[in-house]
N, C-alpha and C. Protein backbone atom coordinates (compact mmCIF):
# COMPACT_ATOMS: atom_id res chain seq x y z
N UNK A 1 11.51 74.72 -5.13
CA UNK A 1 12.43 73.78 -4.53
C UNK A 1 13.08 73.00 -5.66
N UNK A 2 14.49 72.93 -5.33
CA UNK A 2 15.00 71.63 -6.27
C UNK A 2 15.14 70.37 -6.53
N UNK A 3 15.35 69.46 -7.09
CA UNK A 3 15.71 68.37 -6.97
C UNK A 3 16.53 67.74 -5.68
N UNK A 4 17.61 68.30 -5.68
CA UNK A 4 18.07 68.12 -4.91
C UNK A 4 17.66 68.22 -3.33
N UNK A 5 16.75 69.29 -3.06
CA UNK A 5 15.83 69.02 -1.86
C UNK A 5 14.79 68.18 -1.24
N UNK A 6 14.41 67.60 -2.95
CA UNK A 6 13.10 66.59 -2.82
C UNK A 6 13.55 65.60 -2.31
N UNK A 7 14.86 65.37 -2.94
CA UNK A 7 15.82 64.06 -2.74
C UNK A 7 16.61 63.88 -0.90
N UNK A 8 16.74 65.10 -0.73
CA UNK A 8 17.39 65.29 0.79
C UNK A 8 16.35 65.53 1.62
N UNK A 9 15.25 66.18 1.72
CA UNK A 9 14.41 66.43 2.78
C UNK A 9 12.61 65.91 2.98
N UNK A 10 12.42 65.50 1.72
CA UNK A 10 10.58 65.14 1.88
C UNK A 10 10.48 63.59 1.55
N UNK A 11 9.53 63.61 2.54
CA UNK A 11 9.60 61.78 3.51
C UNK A 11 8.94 61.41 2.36
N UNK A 12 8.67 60.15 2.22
CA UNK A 12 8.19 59.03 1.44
C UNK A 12 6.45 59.40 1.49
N UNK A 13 5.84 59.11 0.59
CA UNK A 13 4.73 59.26 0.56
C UNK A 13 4.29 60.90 0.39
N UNK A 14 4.78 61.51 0.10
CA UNK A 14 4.45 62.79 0.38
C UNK A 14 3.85 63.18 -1.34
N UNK A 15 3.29 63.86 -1.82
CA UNK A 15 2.34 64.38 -2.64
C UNK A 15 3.42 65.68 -3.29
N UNK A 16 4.18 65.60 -4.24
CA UNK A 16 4.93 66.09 -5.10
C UNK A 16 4.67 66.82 -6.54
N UNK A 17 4.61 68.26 -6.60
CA UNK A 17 4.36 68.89 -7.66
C UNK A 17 5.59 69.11 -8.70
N UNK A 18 5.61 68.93 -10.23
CA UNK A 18 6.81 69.24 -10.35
C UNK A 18 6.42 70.62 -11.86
N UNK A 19 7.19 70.91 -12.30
CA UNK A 19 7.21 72.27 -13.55
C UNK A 19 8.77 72.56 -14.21
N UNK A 20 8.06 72.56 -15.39
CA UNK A 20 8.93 73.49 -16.20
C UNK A 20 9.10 74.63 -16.20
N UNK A 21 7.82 75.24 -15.50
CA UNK A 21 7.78 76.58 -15.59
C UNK A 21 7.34 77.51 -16.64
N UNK A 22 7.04 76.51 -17.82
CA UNK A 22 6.17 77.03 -18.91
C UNK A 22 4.53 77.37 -18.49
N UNK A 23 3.92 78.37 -18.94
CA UNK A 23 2.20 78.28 -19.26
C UNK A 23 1.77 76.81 -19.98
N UNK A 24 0.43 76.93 -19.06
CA UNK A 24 0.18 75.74 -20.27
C UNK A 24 -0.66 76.05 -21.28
N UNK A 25 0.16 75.46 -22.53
CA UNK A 25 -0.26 76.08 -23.92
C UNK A 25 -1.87 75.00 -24.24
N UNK A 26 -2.76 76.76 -24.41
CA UNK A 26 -4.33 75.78 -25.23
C UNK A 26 -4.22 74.07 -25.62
N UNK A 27 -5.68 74.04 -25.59
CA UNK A 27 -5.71 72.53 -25.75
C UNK A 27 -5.88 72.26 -27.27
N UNK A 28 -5.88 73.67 -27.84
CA UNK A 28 -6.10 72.82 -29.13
C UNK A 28 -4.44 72.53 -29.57
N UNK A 29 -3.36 73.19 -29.13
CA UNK A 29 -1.83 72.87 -29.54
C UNK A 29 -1.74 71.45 -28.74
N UNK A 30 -2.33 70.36 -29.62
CA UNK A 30 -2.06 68.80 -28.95
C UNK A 30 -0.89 68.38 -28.74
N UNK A 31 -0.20 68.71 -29.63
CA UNK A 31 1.78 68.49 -29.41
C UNK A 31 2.23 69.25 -28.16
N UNK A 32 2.00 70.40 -28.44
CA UNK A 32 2.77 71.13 -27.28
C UNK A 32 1.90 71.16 -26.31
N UNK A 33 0.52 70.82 -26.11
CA UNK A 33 0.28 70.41 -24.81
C UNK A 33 0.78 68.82 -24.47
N UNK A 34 0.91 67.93 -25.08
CA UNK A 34 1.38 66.61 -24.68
C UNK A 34 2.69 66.54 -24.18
N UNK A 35 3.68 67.71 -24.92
CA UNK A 35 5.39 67.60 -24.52
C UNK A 35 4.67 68.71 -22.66
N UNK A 36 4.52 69.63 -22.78
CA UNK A 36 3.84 70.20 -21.37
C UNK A 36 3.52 69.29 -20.32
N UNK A 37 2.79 68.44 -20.95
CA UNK A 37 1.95 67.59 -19.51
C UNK A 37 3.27 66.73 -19.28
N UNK A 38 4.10 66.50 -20.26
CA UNK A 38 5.20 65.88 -19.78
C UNK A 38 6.20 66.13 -18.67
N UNK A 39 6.31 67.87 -18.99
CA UNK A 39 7.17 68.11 -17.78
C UNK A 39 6.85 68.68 -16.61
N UNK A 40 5.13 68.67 -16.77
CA UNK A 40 4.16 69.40 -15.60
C UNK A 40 3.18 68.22 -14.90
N UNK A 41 3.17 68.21 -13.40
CA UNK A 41 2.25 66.98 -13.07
C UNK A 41 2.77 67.07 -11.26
N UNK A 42 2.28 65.92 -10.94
CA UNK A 42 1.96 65.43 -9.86
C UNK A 42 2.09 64.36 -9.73
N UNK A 43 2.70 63.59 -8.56
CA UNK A 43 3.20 62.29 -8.38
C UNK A 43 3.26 62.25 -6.64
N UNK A 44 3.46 60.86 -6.60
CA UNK A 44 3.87 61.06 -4.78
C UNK A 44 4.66 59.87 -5.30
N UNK A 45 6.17 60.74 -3.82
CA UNK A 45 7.34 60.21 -3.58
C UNK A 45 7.11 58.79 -3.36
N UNK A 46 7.76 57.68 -3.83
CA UNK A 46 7.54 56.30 -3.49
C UNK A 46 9.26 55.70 -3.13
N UNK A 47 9.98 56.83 -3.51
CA UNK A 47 11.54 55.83 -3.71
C UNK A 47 12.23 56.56 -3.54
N UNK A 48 13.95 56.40 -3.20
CA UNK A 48 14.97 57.69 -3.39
C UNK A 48 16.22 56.25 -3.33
N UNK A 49 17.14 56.94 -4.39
CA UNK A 49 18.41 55.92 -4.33
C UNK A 49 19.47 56.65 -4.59
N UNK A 50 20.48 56.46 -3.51
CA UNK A 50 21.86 57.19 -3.41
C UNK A 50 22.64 56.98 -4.80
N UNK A 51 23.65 57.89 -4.54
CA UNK A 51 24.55 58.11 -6.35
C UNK A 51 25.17 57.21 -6.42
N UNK A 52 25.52 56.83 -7.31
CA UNK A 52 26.62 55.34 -6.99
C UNK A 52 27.81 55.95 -8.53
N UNK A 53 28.84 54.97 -7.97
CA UNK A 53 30.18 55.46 -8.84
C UNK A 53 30.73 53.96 -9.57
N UNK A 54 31.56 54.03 -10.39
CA UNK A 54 32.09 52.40 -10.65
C UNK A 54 33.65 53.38 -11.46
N UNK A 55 34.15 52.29 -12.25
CA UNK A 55 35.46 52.52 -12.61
C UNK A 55 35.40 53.68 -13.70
N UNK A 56 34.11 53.69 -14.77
CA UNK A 56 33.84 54.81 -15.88
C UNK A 56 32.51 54.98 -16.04
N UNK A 57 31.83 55.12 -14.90
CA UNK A 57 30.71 55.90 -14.82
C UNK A 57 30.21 56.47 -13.74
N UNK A 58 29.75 57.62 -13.94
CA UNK A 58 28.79 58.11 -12.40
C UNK A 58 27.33 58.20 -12.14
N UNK A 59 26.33 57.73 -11.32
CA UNK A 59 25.14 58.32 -11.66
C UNK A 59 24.80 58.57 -10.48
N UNK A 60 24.08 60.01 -10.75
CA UNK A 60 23.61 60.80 -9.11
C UNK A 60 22.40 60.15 -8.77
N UNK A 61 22.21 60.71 -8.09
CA UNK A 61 21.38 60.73 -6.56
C UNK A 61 20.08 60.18 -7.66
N UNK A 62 19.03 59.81 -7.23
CA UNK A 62 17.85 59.99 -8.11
C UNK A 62 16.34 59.49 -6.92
N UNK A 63 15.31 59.85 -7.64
CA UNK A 63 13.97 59.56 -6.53
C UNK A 63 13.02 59.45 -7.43
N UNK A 64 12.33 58.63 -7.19
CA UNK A 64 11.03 58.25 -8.48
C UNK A 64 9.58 58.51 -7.83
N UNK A 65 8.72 59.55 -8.53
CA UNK A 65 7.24 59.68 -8.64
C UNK A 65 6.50 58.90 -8.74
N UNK A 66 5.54 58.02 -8.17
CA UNK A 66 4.25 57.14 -8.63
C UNK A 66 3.45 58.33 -8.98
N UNK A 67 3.35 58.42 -10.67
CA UNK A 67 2.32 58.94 -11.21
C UNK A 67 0.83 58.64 -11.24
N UNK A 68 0.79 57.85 -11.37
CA UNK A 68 -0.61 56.54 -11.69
C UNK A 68 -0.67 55.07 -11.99
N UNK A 69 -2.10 55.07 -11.69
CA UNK A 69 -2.36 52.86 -12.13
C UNK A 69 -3.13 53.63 -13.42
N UNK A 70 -3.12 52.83 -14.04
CA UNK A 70 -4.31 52.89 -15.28
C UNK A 70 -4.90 51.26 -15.43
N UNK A 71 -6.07 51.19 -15.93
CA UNK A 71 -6.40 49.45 -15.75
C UNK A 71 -7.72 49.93 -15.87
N UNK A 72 -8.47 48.56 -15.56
CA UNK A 72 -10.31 48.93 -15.98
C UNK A 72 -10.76 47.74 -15.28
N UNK A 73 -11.71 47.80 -14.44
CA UNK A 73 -12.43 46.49 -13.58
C UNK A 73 -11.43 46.30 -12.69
N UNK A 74 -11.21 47.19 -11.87
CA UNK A 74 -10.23 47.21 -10.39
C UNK A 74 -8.85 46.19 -11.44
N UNK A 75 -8.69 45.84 -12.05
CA UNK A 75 -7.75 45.41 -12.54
C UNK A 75 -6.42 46.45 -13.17
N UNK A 76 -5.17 46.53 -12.59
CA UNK A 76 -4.41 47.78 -13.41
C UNK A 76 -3.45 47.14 -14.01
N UNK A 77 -3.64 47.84 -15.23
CA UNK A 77 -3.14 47.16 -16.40
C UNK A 77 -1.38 47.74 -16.20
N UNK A 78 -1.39 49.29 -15.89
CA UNK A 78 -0.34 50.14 -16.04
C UNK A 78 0.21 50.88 -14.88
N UNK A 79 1.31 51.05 -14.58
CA UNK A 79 2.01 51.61 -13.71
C UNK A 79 2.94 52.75 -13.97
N UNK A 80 2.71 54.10 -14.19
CA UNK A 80 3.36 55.11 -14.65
C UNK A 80 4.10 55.32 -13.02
N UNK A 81 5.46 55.60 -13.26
CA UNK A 81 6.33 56.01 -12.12
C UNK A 81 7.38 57.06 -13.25
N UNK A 82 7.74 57.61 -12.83
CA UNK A 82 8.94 58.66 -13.48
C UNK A 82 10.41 58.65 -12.55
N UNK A 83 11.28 58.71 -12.82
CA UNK A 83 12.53 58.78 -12.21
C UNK A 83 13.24 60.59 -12.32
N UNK A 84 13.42 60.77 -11.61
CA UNK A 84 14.34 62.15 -11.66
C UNK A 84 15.61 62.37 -10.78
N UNK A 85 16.91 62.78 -11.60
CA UNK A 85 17.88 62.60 -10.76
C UNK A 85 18.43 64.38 -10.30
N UNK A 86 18.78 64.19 -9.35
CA UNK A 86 19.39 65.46 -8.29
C UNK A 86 19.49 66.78 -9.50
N UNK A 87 20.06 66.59 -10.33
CA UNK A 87 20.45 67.60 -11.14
C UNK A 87 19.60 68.14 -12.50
N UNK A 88 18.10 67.45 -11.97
CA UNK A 88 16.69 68.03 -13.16
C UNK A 88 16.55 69.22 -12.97
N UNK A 89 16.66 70.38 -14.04
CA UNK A 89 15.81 71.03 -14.45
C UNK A 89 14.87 71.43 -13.70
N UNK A 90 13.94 71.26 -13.47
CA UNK A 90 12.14 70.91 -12.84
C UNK A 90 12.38 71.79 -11.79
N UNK A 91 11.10 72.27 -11.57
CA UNK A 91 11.13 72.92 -10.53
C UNK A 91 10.28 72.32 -9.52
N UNK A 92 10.17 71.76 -8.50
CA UNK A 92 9.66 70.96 -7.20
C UNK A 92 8.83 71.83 -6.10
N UNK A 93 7.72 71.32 -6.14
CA UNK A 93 7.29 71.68 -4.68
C UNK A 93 6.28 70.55 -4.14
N UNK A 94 6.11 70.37 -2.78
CA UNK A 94 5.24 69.71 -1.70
C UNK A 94 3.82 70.05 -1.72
N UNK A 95 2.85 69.22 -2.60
CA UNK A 95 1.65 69.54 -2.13
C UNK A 95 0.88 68.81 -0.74
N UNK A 96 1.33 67.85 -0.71
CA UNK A 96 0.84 67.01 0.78
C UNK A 96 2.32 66.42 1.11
N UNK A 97 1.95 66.69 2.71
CA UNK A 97 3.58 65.75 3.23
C UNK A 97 2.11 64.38 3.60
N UNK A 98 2.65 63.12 4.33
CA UNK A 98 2.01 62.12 4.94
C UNK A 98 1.49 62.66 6.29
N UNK A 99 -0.04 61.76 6.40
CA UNK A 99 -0.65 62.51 7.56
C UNK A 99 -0.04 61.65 8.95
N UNK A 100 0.02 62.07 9.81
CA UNK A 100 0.00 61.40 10.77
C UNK A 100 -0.23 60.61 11.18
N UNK A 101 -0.30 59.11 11.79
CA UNK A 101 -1.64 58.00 11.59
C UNK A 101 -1.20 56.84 10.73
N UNK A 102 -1.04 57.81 9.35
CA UNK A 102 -1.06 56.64 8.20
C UNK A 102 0.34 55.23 8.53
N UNK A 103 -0.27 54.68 7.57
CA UNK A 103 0.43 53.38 7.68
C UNK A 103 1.13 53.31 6.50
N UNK A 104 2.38 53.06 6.36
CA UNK A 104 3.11 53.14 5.25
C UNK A 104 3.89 51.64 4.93
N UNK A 105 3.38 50.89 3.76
CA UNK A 105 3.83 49.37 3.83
C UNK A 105 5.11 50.01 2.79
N UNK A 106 6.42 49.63 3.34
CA UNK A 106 7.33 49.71 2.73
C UNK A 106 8.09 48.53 2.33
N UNK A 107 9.43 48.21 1.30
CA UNK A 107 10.01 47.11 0.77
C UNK A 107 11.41 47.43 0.71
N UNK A 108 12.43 46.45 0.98
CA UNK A 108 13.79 47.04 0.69
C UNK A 108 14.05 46.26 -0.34
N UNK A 109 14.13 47.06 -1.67
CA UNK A 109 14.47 46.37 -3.01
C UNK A 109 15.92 46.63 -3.68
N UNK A 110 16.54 45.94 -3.72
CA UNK A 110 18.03 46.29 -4.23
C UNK A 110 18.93 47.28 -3.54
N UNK A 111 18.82 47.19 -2.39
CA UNK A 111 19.25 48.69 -1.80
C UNK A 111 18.67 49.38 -1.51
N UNK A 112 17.67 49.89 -2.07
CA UNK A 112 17.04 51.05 -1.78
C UNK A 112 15.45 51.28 -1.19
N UNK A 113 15.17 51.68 -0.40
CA UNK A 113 13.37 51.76 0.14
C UNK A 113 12.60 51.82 -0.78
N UNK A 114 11.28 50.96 -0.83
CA UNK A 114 10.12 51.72 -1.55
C UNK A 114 9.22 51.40 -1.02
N UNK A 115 8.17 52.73 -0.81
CA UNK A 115 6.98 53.05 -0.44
C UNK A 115 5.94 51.96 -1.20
N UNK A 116 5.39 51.06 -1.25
CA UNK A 116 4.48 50.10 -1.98
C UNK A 116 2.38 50.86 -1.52
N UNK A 117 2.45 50.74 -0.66
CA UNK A 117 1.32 51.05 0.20
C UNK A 117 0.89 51.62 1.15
N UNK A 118 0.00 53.38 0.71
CA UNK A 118 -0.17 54.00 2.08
C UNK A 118 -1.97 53.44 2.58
N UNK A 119 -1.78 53.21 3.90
CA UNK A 119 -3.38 52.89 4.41
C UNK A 119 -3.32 53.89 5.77
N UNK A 120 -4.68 53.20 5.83
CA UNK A 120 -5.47 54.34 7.05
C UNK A 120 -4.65 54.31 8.41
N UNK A 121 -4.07 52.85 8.76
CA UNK A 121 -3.89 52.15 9.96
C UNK A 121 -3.26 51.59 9.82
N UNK A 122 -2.70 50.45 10.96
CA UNK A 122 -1.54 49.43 11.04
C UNK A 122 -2.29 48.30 10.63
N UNK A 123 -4.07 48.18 10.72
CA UNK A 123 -4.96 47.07 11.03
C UNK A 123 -4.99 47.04 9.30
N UNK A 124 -5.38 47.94 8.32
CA UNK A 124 -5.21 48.18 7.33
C UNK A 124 -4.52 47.55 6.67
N UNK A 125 -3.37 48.15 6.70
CA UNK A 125 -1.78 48.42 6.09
C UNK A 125 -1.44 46.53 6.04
N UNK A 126 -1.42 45.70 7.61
CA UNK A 126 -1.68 44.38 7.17
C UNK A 126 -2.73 43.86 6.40
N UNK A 127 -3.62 44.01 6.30
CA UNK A 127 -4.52 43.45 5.57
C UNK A 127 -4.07 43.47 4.14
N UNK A 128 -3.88 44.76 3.48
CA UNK A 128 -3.45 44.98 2.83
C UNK A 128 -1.76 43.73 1.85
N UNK A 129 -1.35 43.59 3.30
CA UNK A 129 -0.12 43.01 3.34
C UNK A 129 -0.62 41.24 2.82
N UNK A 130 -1.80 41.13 3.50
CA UNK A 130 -2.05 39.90 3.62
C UNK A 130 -2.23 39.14 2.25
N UNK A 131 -2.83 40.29 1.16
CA UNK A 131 -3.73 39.99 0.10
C UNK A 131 -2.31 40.17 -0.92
N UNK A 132 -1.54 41.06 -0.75
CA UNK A 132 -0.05 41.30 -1.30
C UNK A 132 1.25 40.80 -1.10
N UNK A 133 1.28 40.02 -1.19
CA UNK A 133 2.69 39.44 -0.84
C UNK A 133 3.97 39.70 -1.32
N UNK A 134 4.87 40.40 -0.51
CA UNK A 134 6.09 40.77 -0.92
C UNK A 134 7.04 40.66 0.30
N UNK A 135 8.76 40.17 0.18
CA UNK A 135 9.46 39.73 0.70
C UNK A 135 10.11 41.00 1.27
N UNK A 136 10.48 41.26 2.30
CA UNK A 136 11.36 42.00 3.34
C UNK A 136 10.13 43.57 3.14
N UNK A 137 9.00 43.46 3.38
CA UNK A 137 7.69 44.12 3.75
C UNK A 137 7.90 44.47 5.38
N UNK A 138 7.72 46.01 5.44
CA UNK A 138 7.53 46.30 6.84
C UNK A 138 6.60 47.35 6.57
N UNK A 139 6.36 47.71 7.86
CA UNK A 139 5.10 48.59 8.25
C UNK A 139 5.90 49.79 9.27
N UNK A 140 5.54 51.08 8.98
CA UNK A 140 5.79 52.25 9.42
C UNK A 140 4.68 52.86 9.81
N UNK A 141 4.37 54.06 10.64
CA UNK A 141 3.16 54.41 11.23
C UNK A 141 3.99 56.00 11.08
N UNK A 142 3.46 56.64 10.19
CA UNK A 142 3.93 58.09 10.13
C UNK A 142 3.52 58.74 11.57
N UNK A 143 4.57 59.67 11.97
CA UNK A 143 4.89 60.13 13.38
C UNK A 143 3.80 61.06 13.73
N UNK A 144 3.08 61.44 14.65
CA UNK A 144 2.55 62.05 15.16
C UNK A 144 3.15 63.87 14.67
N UNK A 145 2.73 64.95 14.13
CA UNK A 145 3.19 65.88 14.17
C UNK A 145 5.19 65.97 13.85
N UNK A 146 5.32 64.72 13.06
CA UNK A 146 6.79 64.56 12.62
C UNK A 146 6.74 63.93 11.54
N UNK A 147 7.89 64.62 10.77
CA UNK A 147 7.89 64.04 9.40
C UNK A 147 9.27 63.26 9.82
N UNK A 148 9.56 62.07 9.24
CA UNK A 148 10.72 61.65 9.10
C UNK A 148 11.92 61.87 7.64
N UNK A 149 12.94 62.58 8.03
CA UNK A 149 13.97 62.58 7.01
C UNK A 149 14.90 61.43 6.51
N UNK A 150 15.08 61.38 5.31
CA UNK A 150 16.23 60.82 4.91
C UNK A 150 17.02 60.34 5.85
N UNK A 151 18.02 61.63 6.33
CA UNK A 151 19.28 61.28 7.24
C UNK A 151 18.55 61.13 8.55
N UNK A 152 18.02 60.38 9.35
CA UNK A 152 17.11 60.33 10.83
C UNK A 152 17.33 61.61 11.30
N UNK A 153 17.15 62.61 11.18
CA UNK A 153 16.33 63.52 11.50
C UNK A 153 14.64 64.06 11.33
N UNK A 154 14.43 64.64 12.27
CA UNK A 154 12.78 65.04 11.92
C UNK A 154 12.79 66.86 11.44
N UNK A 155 11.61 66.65 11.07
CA UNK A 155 11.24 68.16 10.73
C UNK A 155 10.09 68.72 11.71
């Protein structure tokens, strides 16, 4: 799958594989396994923001990966997210869409959605909310046997 599909069709929260399409080279080649892990991994969808235009510039479509927290004593120090726009390279595929059930605490930041927090429940998902405080916070309940799209359509 391409970029451009990740960006048009797979809902928020969903569990995202991406590739270069290279082997991955032995561990003892530390360089060229470090540039590798770069363009090989796993992330889940948290964001997607339309292309925008101005008087002398263009920039497409783009959707950003939550890679990882890194931190030590429930404390996270680090927040790896990656950005990729419509026209990467990469090759894309869906390892988990969102289950059914889940509770998805979302934010409208500058325009654009972001996924902040998936929980078990709605009972959850506030609690969650309670201990986190963030401004224009809503709560979604992924659909029963439906994924929700981009453009309000389902799959």
């Amino acid at each position: 799958m391409n970029a451009q599909s990740i960006y048009d069709a797979v809902p928020l929260g969903s569990l995202v594989r991406f590739s270069n399409g290279e082997p991955r080279p032995p561990a003892r080649f530390s360089r060229k396994l470090k540039a590798w892990t770069n363009d090989n991994g796993v992330g889940r969808l948290v964001a997607r923001e339309p292309a925008r235009e101005g008087a002398s510039f263009r920039y497409p479509a783009t959707f950003t990966l939550h890679l990882g927290n890194y931190g030590s004593e429930g404390s996270i120090i680090m927040v790896v997210r990656r950005t990729y726009d419509v026209d990467s390279p990469l090759e894309f595929e869906v390892d988990e869409y969102p289950r059914p059930g889940d509770a998805h605490v979302l934010a409208a930041m500058s325009g654009r959605v972001e996924l902040l927090h998936i929980a078990a429940d709605r009972a959850a998902a506030e609690a969650w909310l309670a201990t986190n405080r963030y401004s224009n916070a809503r709560i979604e309940i992924v659909g029963l046997g439906l994924h929700s799209l981009p453009n309000g359509s389902e799959a």
